[in-house]
C-alpha atoms as a PDB file:
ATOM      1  CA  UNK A   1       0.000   0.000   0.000  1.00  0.00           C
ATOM      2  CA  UNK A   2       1.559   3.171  -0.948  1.00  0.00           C
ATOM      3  CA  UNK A   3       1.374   6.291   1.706  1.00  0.00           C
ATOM      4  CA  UNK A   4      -0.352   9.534   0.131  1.00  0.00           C
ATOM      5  CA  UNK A   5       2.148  12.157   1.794  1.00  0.00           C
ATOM      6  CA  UNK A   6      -0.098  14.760   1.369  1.00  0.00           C
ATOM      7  CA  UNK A   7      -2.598  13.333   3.049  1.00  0.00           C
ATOM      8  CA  UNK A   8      -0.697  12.506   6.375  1.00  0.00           C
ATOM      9  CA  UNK A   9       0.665  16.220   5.629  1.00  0.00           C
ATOM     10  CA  UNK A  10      -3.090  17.531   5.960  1.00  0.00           C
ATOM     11  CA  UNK A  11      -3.621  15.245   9.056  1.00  0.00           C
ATOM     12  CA  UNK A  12      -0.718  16.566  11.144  1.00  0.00           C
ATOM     13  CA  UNK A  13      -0.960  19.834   9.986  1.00  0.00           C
ATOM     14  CA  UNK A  14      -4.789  19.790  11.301  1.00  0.00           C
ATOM     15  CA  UNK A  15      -3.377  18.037  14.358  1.00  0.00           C
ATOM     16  CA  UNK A  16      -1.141  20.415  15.156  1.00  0.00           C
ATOM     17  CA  UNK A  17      -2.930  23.229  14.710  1.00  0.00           C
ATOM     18  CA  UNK A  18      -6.317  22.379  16.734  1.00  0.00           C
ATOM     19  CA  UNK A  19      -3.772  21.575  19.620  1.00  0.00           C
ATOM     20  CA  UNK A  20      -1.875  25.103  19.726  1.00  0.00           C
ATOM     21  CA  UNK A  21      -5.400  26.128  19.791  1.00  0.00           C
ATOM     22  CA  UNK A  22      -6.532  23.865  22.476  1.00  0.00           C
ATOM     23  CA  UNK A  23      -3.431  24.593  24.346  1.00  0.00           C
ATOM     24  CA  UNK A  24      -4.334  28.451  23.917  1.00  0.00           C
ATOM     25  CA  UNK A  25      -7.288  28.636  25.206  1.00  0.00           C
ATOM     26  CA  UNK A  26      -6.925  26.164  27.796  1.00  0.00           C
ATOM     27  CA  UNK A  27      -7.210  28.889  30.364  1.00  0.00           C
ATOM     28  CA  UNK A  28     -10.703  29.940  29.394  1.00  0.00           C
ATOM     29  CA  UNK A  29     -12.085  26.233  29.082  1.00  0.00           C
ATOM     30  CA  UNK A  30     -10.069  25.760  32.656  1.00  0.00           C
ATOM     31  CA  UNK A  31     -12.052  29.102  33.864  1.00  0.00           C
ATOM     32  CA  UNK A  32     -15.605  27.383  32.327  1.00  0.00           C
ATOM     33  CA  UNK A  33     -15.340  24.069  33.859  1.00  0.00           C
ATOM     34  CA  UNK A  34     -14.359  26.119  37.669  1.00  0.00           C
ATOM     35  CA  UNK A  35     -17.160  28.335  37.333  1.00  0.00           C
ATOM     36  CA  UNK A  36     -19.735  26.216  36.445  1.00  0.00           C
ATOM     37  CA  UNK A  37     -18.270  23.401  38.471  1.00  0.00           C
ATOM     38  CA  UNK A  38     -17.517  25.267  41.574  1.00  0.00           C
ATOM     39  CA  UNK A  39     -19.678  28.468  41.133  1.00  0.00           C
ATOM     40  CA  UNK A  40     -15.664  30.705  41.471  1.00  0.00           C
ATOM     41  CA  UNK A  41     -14.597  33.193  39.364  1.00  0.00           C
ATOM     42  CA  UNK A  42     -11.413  34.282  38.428  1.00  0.00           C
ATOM     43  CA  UNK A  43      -7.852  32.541  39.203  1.00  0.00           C
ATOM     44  CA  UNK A  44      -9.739  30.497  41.796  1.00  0.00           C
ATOM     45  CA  UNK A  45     -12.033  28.771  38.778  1.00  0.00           C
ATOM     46  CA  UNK A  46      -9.244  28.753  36.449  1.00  0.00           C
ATOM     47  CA  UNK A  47      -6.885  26.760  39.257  1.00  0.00           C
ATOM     48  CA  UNK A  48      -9.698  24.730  39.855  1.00  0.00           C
ATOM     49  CA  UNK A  49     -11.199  23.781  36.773  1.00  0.00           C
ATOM     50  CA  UNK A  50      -7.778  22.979  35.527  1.00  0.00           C
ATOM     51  CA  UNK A  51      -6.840  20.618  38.176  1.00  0.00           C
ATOM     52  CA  UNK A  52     -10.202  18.958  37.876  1.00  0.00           C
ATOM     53  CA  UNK A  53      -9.664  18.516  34.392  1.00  0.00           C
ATOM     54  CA  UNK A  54      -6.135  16.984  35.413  1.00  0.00           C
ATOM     55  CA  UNK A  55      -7.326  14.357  37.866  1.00  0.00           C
ATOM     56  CA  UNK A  56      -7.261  16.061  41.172  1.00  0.00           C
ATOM     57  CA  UNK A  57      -4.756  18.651  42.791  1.00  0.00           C
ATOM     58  CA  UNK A  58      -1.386  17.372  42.876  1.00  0.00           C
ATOM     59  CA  UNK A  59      -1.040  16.828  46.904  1.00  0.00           C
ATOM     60  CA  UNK A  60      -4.514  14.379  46.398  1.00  0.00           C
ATOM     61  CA  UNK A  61      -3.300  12.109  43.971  1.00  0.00           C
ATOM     62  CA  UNK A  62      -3.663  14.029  40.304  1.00  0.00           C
ATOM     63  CA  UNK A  63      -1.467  15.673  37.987  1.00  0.00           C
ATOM     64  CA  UNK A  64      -3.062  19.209  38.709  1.00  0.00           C
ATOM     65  CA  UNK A  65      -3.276  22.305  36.508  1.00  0.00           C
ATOM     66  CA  UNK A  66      -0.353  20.890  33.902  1.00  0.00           C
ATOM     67  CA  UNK A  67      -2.920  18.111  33.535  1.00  0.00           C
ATOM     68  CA  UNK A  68      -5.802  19.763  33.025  1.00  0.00           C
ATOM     69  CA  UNK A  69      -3.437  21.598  30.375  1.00  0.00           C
ATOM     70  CA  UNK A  70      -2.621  18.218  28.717  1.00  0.00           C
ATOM     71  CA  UNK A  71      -5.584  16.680  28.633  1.00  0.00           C
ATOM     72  CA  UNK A  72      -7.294  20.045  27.118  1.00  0.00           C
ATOM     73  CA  UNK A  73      -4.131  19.877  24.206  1.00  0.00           C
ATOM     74  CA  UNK A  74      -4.427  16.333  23.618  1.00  0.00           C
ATOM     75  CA  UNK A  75      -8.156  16.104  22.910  1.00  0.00           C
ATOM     76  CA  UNK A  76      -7.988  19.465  20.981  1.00  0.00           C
ATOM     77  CA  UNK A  77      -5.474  17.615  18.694  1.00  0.00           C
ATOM     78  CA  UNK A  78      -6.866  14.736  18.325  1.00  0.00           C
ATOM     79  CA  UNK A  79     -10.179  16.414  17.363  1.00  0.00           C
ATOM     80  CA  UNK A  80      -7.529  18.229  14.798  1.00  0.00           C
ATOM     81  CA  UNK A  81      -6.700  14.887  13.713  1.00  0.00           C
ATOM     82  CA  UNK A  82      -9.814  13.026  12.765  1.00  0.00           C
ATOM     83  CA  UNK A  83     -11.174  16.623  11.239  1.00  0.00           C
ATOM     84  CA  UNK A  84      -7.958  16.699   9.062  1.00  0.00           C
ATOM     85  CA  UNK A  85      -8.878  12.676   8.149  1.00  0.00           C
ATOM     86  CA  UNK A  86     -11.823  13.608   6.669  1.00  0.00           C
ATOM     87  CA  UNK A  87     -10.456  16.348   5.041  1.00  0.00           C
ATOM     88  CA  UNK A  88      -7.412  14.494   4.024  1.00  0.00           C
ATOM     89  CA  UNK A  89      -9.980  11.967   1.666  1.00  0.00           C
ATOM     90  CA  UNK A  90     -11.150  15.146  -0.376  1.00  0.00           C
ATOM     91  CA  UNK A  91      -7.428  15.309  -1.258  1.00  0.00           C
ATOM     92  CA  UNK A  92      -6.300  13.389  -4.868  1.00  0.00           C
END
């Protein structure tokens, strides 16, 4: 089977570009999920929502506000990802 380089080009480029995205406005989706979560506003609902999103605070258990990050990134890219695959079979 012979790999179409343009369209794994399409897919990563989608990838990577609905990550930096993700990754971007990870603070306001961290600030979302605190305030509706916890009813705080602010750097309270951002910390929170965050760390929530990561698994917990890091002295319970979780991987804290970097997860939250990461898990915000990852799903934004792999939303990038299956996007660009569909894309990618409108390609010759």
């Amino acid at each position: 089977m012979k790999v179409s380089w343009k369209k794994v080009a399409v897919v990563g480029v989608c990838a990577i570009a609905t990550g930096v995205i993700a990754c971007a406005a990870s603070p306001v989706i961290g600030y979302a999920v605190g305030n509706a979560l916890f009813g705080w506003t602010g750097c309270a609902a951002t910390s929170s929502g965050l760390a929530f999103l990561g698994g917990g605070s890091l002295a319970s258990g979780g991987c804290g506000m970097a997860g939250g990050v990461t898990f915000i990134t990852s799903t934004g890219s792999l939303a990038g990802a299956r996007v660009g695959t569909e894309i990618a079979t409108l390609v010759d």
